[in-house]
N, C-alpha and C. Protein backbone atom coordinates (compact mmCIF):
# COMPACT_ATOMS: atom_id res chain seq x y z
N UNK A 1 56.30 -219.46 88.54
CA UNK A 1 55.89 -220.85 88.51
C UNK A 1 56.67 -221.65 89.55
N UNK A 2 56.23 -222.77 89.98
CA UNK A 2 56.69 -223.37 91.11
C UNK A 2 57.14 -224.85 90.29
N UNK A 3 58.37 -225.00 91.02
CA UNK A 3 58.27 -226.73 90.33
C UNK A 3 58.37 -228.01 91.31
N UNK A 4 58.21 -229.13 90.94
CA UNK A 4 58.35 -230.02 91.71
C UNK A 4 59.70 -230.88 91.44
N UNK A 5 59.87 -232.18 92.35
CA UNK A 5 60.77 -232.31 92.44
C UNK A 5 61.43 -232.76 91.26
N UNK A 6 60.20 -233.30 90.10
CA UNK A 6 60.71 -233.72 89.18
C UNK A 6 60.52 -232.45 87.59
N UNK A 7 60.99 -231.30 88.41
CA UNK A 7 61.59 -230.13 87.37
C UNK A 7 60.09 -229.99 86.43
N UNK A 8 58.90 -230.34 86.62
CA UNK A 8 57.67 -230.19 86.09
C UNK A 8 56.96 -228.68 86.39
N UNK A 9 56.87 -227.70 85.61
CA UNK A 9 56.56 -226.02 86.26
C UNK A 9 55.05 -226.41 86.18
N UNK A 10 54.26 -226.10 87.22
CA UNK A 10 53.01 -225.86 87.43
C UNK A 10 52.57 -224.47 87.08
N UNK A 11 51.76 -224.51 86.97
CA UNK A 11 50.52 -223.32 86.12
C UNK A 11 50.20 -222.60 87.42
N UNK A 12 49.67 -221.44 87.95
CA UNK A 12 49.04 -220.77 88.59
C UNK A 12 47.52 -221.55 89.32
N UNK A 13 47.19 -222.49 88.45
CA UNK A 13 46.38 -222.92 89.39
C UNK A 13 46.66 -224.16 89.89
N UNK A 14 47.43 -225.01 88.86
CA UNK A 14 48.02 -226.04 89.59
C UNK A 14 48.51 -225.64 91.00
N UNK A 15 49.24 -224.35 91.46
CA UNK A 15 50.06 -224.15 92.07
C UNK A 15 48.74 -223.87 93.64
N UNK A 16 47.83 -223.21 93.21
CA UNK A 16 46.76 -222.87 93.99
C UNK A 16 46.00 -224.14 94.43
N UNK A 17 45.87 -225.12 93.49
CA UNK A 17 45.46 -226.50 93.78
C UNK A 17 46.11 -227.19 94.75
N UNK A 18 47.50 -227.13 94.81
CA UNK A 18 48.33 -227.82 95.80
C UNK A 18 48.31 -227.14 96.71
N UNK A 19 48.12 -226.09 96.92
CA UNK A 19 48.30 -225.36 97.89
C UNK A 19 47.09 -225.51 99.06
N UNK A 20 46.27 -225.47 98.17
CA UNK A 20 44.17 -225.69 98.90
C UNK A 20 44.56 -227.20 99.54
N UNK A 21 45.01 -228.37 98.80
CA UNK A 21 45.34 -229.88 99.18
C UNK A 21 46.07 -229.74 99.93
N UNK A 22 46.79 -229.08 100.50
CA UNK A 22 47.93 -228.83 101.32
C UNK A 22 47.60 -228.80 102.64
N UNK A 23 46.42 -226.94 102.29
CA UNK A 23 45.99 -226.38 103.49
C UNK A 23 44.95 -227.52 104.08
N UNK A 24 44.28 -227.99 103.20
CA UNK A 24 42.85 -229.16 103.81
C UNK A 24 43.56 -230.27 104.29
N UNK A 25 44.53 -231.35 104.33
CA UNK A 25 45.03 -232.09 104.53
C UNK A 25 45.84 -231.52 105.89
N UNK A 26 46.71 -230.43 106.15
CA UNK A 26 46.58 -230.23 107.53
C UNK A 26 45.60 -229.82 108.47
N UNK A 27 44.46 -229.53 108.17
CA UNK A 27 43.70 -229.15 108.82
C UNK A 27 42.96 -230.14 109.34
N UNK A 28 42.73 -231.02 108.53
CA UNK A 28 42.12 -232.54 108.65
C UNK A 28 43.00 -233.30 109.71
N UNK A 29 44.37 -232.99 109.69
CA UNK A 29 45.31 -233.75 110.55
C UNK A 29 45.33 -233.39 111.42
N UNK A 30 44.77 -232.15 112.08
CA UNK A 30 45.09 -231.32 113.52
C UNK A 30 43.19 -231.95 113.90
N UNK A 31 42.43 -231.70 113.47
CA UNK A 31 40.94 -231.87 113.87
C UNK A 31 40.86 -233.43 114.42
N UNK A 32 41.90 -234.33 113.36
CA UNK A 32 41.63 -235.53 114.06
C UNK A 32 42.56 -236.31 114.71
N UNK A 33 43.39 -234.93 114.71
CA UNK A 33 44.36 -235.51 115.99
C UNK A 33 44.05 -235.36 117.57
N UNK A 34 45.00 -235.70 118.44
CA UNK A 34 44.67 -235.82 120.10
C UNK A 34 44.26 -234.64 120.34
N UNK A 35 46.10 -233.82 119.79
CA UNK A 35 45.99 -232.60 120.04
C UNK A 35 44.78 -231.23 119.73
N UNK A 36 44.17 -231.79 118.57
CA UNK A 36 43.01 -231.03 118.41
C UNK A 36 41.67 -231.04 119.22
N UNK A 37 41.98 -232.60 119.09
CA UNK A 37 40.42 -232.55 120.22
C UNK A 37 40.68 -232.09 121.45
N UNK A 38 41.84 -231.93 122.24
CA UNK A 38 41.92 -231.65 123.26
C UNK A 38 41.63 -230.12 123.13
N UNK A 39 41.86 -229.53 122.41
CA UNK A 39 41.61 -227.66 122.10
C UNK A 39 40.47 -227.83 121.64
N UNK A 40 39.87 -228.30 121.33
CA UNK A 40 38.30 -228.30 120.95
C UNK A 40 37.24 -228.27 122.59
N UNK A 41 37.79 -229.33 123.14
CA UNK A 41 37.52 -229.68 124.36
C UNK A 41 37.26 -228.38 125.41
N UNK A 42 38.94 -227.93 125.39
CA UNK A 42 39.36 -226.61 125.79
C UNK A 42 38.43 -225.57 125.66
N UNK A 43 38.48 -225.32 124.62
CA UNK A 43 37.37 -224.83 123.80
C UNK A 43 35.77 -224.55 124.31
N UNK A 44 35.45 -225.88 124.32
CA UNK A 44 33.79 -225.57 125.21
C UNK A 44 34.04 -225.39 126.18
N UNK A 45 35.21 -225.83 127.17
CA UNK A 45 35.02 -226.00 128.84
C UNK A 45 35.10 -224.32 129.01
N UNK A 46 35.83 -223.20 127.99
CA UNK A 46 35.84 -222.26 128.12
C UNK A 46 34.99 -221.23 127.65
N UNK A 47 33.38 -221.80 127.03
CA UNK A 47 33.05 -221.27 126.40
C UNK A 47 33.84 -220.40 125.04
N UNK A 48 34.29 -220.73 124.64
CA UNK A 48 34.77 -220.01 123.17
C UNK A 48 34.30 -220.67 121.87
N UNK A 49 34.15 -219.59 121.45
CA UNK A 49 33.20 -220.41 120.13
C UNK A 49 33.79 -220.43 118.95
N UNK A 50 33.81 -221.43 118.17
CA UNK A 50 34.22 -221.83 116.90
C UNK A 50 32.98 -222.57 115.73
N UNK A 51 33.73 -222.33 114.84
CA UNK A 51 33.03 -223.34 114.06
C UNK A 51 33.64 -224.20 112.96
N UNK A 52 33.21 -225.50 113.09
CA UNK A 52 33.60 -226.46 112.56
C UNK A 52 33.26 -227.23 111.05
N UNK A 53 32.29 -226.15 110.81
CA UNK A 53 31.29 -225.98 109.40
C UNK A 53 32.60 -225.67 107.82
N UNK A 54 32.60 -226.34 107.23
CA UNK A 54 33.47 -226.01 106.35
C UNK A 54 34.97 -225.44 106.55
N UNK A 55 35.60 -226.05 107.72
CA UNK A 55 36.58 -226.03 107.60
C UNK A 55 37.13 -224.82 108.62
N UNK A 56 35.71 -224.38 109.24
CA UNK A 56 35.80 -223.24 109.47
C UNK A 56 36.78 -222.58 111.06
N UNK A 57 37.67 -223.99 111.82
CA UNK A 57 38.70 -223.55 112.63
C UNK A 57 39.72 -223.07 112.16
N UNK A 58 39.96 -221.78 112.80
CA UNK A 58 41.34 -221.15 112.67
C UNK A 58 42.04 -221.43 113.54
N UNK A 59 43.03 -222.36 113.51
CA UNK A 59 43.63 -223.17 114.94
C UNK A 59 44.66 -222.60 115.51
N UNK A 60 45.20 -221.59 115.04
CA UNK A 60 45.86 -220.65 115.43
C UNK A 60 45.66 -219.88 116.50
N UNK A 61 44.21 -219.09 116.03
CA UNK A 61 43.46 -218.29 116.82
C UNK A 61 43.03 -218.95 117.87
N UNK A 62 42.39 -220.03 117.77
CA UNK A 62 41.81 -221.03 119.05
C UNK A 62 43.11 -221.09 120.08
N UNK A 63 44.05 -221.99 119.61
CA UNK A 63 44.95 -222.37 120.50
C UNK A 63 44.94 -220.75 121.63
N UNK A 64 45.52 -219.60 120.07
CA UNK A 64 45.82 -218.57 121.50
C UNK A 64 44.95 -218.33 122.39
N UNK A 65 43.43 -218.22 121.77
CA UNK A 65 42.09 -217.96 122.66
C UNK A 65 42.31 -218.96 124.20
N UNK A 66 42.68 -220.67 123.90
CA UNK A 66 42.65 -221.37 124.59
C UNK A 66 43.83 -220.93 126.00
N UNK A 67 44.63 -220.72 125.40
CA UNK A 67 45.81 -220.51 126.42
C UNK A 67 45.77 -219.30 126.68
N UNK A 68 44.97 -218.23 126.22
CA UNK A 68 44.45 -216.98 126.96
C UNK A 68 43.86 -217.02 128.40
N UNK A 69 42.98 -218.06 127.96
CA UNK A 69 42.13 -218.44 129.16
C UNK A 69 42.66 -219.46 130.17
N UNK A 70 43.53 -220.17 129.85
CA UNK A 70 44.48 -221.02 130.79
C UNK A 70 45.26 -219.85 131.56
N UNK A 71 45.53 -219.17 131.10
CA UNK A 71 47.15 -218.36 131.47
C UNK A 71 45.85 -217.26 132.88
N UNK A 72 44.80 -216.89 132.33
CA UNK A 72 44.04 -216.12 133.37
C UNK A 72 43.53 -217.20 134.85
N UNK A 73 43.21 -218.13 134.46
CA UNK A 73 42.44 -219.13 135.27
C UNK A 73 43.77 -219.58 136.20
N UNK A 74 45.07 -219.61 135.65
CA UNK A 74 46.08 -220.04 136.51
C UNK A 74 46.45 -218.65 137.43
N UNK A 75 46.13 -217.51 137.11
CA UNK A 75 46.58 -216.38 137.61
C UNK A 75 45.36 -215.74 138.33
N UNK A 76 44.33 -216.59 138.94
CA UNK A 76 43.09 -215.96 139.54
C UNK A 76 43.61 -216.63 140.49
N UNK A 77 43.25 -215.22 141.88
CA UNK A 77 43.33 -215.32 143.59
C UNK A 77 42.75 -216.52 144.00
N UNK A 78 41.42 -217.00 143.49
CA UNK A 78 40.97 -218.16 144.54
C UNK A 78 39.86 -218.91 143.75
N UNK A 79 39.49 -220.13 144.04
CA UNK A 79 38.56 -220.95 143.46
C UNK A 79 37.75 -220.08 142.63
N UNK A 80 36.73 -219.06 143.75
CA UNK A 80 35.43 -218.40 143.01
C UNK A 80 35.44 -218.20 141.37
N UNK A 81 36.95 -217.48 141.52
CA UNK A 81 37.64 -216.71 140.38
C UNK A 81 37.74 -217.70 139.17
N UNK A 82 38.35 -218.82 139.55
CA UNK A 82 38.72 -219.72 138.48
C UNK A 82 38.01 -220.35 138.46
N UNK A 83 36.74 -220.86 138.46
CA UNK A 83 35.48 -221.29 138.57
C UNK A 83 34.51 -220.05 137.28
N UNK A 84 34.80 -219.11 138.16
CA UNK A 84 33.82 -218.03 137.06
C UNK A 84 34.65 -218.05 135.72
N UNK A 85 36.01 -217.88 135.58
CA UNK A 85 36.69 -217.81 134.45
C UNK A 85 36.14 -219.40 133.64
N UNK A 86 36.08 -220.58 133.64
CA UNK A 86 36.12 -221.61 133.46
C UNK A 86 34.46 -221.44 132.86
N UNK A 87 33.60 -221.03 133.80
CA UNK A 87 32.23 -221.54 133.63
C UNK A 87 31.51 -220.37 133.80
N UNK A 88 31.74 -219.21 133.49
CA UNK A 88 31.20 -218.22 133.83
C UNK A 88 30.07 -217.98 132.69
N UNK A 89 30.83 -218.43 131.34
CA UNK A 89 29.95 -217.91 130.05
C UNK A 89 28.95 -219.26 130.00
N UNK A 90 29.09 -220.10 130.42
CA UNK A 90 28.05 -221.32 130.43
C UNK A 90 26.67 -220.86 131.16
N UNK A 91 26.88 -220.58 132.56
CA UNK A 91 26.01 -220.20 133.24
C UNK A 91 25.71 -219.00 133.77
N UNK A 92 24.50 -218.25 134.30
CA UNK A 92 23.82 -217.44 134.80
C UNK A 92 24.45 -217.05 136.25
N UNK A 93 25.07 -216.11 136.57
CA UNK A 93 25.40 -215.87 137.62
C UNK A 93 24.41 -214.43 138.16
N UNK A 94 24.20 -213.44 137.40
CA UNK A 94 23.13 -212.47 137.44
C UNK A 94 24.23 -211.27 138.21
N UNK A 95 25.55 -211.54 136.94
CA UNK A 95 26.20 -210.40 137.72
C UNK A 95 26.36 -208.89 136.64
């Protein structure tokens, strides 16, 4: 059992309850923060797909997805490259 600060032992689901309020309340705080929209942003400019349906970003995973694709696009030889990395999955190149 878990307690709070005022020595009150919660039940197993109390404990699961706070925990769900916990997890939804940060998740809510990253989606409508700067920092989220800017990885959201990230996000389409890189084609990577998420979904936003019930809660359904793993912002973890995104971020790394996001800075996967930063870390390649900074490490491509020349425009063409970082151009195709950036916009490659958007559009038709017929390669």
């Amino acid at each position: 059992m878990l307690t709070t600060n005022k020595t009150k032992k919660l039940t197993i689901d109390e404990t699961r309850a706070l925990f769900k309020r916990t997890a939804e309340r940060a998740y809510d705080k990253m989606l409508n923060s700067e920092r989220g929209q800017q990885i959201l942003k990230d996000a389409d400019n890189y084609g990577i797909l998420y979904n936003l349906k019930d809660r359904g970003v793993n912002w973890l995973d995104l971020i790394d997805e996001v800075k996967s694709h930063q870390e390649m696009e900074e490490g491509a030889p020349h425009a063409t490259a970082k151009h195709y990395l950036r916009y490659g999955r958007n559009y038709s190149y017929g390669l």
